[in-house]
PDB file of N, CA and C in Angstrom:
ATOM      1  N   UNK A   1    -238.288 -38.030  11.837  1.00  0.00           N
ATOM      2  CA  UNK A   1    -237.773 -38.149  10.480  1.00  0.00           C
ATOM      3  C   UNK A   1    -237.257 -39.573  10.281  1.00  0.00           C
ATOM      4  N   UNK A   2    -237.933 -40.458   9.367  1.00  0.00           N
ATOM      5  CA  UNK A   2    -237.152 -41.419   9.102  1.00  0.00           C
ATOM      6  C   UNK A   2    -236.089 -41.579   8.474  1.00  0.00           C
ATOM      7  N   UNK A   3    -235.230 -43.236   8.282  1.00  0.00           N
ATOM      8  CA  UNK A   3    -233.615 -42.627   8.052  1.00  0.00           C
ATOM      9  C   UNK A   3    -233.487 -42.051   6.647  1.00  0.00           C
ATOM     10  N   UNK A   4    -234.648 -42.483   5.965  1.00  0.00           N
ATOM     11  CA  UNK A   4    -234.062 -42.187   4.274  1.00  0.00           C
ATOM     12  C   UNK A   4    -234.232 -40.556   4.335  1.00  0.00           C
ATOM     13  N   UNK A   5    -234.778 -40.143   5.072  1.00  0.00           N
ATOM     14  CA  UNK A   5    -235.671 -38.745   5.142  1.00  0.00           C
ATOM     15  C   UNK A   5    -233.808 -37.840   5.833  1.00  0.00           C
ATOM     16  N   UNK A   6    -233.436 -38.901   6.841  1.00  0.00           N
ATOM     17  CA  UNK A   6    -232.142 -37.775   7.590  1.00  0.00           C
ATOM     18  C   UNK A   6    -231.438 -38.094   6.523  1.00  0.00           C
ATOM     19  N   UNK A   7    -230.824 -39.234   5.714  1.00  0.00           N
ATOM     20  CA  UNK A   7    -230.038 -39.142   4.827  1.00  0.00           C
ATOM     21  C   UNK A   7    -230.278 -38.311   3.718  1.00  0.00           C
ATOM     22  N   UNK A   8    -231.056 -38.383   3.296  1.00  0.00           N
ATOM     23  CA  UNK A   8    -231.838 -36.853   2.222  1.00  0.00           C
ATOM     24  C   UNK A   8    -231.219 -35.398   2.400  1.00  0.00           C
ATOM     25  N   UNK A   9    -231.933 -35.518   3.558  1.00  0.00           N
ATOM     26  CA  UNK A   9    -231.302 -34.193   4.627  1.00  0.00           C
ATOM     27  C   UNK A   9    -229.790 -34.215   4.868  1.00  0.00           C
ATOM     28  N   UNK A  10    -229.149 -34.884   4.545  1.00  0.00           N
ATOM     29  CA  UNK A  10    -227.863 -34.672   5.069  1.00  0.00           C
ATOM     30  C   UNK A  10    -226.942 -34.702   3.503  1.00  0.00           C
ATOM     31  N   UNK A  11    -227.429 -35.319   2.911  1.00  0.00           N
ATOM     32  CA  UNK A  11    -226.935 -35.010   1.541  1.00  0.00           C
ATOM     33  C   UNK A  11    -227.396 -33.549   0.922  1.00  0.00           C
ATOM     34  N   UNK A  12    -228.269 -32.666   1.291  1.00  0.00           N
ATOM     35  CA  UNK A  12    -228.676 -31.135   0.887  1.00  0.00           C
ATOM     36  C   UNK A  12    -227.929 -30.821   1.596  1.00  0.00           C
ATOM     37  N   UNK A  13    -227.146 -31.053   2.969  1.00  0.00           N
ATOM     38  CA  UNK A  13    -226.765 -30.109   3.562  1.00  0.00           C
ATOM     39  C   UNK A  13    -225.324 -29.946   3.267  1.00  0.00           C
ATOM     40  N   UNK A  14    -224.622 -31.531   2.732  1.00  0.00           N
ATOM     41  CA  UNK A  14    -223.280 -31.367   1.952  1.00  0.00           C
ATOM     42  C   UNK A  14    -223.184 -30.410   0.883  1.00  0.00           C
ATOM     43  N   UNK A  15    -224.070 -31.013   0.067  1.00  0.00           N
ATOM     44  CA  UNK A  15    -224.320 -30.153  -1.165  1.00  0.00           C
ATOM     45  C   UNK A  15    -223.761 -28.509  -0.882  1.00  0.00           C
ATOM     46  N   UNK A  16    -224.865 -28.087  -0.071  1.00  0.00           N
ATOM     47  CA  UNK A  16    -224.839 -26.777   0.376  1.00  0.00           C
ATOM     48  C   UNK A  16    -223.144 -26.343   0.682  1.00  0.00           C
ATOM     49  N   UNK A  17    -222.787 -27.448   1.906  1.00  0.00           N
ATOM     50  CA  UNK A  17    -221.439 -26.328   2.185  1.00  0.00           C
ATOM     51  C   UNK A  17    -220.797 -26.920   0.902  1.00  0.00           C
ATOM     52  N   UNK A  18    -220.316 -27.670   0.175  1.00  0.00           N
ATOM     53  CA  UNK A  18    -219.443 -27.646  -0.924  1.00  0.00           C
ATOM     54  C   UNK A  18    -219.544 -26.655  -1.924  1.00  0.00           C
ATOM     55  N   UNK A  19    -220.956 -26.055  -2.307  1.00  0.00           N
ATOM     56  CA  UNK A  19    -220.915 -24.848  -2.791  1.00  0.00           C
ATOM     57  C   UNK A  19    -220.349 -23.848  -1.800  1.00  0.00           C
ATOM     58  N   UNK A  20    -220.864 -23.941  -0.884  1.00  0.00           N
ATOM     59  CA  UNK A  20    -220.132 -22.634  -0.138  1.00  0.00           C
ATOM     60  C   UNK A  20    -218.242 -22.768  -0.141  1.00  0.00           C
ATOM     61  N   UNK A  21    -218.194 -24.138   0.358  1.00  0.00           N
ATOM     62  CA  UNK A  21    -216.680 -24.344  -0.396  1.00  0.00           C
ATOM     63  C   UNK A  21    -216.028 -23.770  -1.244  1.00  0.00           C
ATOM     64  N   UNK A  22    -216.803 -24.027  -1.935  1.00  0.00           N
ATOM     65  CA  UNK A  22    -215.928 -23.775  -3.833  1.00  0.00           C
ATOM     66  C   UNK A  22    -215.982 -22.044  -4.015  1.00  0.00           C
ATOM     67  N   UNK A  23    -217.112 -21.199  -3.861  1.00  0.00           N
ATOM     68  CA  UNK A  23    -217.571 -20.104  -3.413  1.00  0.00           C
ATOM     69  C   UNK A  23    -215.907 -19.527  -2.878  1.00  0.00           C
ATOM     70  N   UNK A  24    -215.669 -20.101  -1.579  1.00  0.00           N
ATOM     71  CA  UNK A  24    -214.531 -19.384  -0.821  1.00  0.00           C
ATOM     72  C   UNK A  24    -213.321 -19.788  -1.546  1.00  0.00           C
ATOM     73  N   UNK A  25    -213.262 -20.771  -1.842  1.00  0.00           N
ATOM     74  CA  UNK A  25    -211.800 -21.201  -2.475  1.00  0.00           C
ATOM     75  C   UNK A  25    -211.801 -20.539  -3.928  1.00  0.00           C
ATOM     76  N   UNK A  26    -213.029 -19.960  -4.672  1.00  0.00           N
ATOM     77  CA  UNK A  26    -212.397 -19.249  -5.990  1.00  0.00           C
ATOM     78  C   UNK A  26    -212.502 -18.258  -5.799  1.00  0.00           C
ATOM     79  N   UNK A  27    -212.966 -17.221  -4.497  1.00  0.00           N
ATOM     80  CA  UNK A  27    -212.409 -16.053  -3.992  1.00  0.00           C
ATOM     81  C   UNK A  27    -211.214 -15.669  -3.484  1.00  0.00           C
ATOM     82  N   UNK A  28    -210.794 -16.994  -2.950  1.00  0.00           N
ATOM     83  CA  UNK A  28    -208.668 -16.581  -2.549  1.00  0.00           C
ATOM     84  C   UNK A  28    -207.998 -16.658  -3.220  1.00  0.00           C
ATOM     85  N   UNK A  29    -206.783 -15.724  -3.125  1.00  0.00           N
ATOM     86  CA  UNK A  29    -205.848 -15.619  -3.657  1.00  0.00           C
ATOM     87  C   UNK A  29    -204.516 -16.384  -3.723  1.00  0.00           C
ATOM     88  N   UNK A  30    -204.533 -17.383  -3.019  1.00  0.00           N
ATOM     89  CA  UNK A  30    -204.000 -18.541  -2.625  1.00  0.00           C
ATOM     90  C   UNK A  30    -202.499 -17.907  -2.607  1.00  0.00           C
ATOM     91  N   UNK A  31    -201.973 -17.017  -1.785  1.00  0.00           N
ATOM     92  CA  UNK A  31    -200.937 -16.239  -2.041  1.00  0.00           C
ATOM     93  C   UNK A  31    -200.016 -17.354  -0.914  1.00  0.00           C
ATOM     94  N   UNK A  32    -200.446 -17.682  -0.067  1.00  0.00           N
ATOM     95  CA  UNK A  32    -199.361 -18.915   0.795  1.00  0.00           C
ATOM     96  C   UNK A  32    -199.869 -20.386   0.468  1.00  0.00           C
ATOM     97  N   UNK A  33    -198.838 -21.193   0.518  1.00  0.00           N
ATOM     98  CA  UNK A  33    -199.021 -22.617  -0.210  1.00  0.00           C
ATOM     99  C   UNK A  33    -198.315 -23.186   0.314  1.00  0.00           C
ATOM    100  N   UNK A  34    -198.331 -24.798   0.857  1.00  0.00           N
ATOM    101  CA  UNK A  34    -197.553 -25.796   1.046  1.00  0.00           C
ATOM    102  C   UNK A  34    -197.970 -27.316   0.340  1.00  0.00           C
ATOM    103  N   UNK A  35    -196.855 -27.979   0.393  1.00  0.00           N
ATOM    104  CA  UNK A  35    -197.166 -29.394  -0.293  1.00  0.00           C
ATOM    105  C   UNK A  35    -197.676 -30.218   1.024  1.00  0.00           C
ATOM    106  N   UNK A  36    -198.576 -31.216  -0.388  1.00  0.00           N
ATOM    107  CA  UNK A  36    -198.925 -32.194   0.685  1.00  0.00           C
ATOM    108  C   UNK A  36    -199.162 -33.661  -0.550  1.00  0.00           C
ATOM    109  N   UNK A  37    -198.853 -34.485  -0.162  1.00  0.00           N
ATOM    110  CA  UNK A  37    -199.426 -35.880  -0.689  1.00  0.00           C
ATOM    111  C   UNK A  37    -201.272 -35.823  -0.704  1.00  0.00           C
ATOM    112  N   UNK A  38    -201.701 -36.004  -1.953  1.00  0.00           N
ATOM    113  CA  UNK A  38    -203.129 -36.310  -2.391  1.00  0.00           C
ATOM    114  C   UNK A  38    -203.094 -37.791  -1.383  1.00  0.00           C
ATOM    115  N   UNK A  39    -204.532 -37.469  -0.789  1.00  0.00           N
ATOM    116  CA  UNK A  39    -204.846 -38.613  -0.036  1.00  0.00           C
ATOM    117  C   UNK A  39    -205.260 -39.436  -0.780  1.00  0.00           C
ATOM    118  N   UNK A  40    -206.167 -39.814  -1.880  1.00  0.00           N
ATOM    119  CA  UNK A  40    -206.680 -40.258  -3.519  1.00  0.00           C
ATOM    120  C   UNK A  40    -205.241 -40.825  -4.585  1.00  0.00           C
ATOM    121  N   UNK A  41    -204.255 -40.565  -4.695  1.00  0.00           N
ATOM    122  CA  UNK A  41    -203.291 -40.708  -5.203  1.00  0.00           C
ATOM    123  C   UNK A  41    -201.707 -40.796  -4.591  1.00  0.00           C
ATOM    124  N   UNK A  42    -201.504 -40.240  -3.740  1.00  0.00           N
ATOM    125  CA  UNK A  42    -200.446 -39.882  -3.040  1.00  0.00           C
ATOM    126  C   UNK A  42    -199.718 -39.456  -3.841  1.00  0.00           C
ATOM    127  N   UNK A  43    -200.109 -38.099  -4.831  1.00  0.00           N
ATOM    128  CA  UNK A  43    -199.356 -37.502  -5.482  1.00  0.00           C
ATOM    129  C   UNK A  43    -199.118 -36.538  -4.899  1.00  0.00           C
ATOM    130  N   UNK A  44    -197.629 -35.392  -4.628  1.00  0.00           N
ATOM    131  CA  UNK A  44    -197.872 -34.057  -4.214  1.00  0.00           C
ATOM    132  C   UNK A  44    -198.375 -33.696  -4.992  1.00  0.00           C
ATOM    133  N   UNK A  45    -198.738 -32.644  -4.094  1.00  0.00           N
ATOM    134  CA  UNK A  45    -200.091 -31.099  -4.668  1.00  0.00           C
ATOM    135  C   UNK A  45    -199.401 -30.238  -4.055  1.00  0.00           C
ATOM    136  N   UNK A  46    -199.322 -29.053  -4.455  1.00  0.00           N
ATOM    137  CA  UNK A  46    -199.347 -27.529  -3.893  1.00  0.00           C
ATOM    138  C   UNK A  46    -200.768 -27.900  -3.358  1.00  0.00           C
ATOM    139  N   UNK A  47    -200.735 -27.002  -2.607  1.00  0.00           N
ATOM    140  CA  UNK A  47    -202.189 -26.539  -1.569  1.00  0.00           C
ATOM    141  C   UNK A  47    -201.989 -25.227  -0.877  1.00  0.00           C
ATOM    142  N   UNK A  48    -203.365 -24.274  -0.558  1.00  0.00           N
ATOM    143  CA  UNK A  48    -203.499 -23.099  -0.441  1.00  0.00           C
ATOM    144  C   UNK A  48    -203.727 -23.091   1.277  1.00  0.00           C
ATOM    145  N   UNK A  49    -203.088 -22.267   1.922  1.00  0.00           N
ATOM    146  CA  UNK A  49    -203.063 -22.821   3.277  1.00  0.00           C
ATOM    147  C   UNK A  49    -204.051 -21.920   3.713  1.00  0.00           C
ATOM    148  N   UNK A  50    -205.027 -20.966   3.173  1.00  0.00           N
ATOM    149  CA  UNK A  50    -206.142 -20.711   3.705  1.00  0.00           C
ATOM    150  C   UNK A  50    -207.153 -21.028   3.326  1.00  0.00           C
ATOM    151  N   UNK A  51    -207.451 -21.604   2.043  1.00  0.00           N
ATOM    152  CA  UNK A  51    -208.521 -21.961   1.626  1.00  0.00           C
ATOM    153  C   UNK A  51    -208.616 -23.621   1.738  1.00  0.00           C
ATOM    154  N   UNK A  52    -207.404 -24.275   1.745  1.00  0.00           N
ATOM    155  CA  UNK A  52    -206.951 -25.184   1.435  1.00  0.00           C
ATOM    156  C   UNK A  52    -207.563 -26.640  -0.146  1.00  0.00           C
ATOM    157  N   UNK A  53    -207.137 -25.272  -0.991  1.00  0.00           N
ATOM    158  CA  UNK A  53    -207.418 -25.617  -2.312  1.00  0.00           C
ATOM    159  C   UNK A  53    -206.501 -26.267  -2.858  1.00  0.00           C
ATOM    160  N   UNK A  54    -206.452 -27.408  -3.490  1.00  0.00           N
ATOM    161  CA  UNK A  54    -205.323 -28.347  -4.181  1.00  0.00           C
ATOM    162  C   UNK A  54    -204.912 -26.997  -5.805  1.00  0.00           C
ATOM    163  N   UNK A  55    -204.188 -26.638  -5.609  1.00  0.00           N
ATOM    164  CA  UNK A  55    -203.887 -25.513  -6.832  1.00  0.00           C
ATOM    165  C   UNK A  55    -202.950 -26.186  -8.057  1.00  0.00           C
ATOM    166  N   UNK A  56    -202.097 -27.340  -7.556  1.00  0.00           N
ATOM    167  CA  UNK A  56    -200.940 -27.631  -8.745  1.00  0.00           C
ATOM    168  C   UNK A  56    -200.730 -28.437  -8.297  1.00  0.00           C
ATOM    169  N   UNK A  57    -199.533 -29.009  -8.729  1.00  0.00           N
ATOM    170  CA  UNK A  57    -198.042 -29.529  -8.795  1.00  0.00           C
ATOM    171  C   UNK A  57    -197.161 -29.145  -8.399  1.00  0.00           C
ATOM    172  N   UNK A  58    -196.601 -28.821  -7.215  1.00  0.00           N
ATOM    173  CA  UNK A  58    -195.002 -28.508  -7.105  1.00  0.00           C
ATOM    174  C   UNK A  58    -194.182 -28.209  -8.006  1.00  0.00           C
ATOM    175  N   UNK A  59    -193.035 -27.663  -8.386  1.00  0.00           N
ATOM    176  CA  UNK A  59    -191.848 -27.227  -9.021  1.00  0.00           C
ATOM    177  C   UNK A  59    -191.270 -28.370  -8.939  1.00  0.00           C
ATOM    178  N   UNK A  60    -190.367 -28.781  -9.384  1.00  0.00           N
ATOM    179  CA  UNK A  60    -189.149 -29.662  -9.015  1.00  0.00           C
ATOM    180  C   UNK A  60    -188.567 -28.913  -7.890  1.00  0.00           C
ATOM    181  N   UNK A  61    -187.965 -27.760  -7.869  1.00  0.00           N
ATOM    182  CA  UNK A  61    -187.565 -27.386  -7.079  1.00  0.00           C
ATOM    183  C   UNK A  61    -188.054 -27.208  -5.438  1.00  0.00           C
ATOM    184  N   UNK A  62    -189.254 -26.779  -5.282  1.00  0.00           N
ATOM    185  CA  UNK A  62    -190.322 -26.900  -4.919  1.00  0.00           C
ATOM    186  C   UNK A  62    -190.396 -27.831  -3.500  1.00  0.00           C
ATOM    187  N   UNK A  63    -190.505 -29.322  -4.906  1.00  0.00           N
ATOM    188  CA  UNK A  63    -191.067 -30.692  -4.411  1.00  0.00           C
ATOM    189  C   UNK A  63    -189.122 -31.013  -3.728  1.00  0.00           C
ATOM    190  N   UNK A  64    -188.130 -30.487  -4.035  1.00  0.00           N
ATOM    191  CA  UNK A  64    -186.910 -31.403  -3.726  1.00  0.00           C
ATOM    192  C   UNK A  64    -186.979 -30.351  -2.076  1.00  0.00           C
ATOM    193  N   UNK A  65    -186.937 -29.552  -2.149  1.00  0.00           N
ATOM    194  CA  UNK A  65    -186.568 -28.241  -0.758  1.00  0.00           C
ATOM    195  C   UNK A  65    -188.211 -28.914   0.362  1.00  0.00           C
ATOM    196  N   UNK A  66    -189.113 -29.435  -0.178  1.00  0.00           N
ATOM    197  CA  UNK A  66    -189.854 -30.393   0.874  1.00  0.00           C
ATOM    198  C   UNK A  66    -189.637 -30.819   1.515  1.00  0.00           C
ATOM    199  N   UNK A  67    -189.056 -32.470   0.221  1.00  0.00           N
ATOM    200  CA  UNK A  67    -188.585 -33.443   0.492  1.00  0.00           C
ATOM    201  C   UNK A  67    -187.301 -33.664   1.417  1.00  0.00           C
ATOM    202  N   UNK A  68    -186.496 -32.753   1.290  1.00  0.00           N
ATOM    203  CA  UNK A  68    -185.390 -32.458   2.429  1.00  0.00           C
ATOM    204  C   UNK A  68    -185.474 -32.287   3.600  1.00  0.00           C
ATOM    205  N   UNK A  69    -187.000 -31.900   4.294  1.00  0.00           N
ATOM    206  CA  UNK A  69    -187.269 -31.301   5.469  1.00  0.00           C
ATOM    207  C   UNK A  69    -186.686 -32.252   6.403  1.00  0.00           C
TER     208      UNK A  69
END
């Protein structure tokens, strides 16, 4: 396989799991959550600690009982 041919191939195969991604993450219920800084922004996010889906924004409250750790 030449390289444009594996890169081809390797871009279908992202493709693929990111659907399968998205698939699992809009099947959970995201019932446990922790914050984390967006790596893209370094904004907190809520995040789903099994799917690990960016879901929100923190509370104020939330984001201060974190920040205390």
């Amino acid at each position: 396989m030449e390289k444009t041919g594996k890169v081809k191939f390797i871009n279908e195969e992202i493709k693929k799991l990111e659907k399968l991604k998205n698939e699992i993450q809009d099947g959970c219920t995201h019932k446990e959550t922790y914050i984390k800084f967006s790596d893209r922004v370094g904004t907190p996010k809520t995040v789903c600690s099994n799917c690990e889906k960016e879901i929100g924004y923190p509370t104020k409250e939330k984001l201060d009982k974190f920040l205390q750790k």
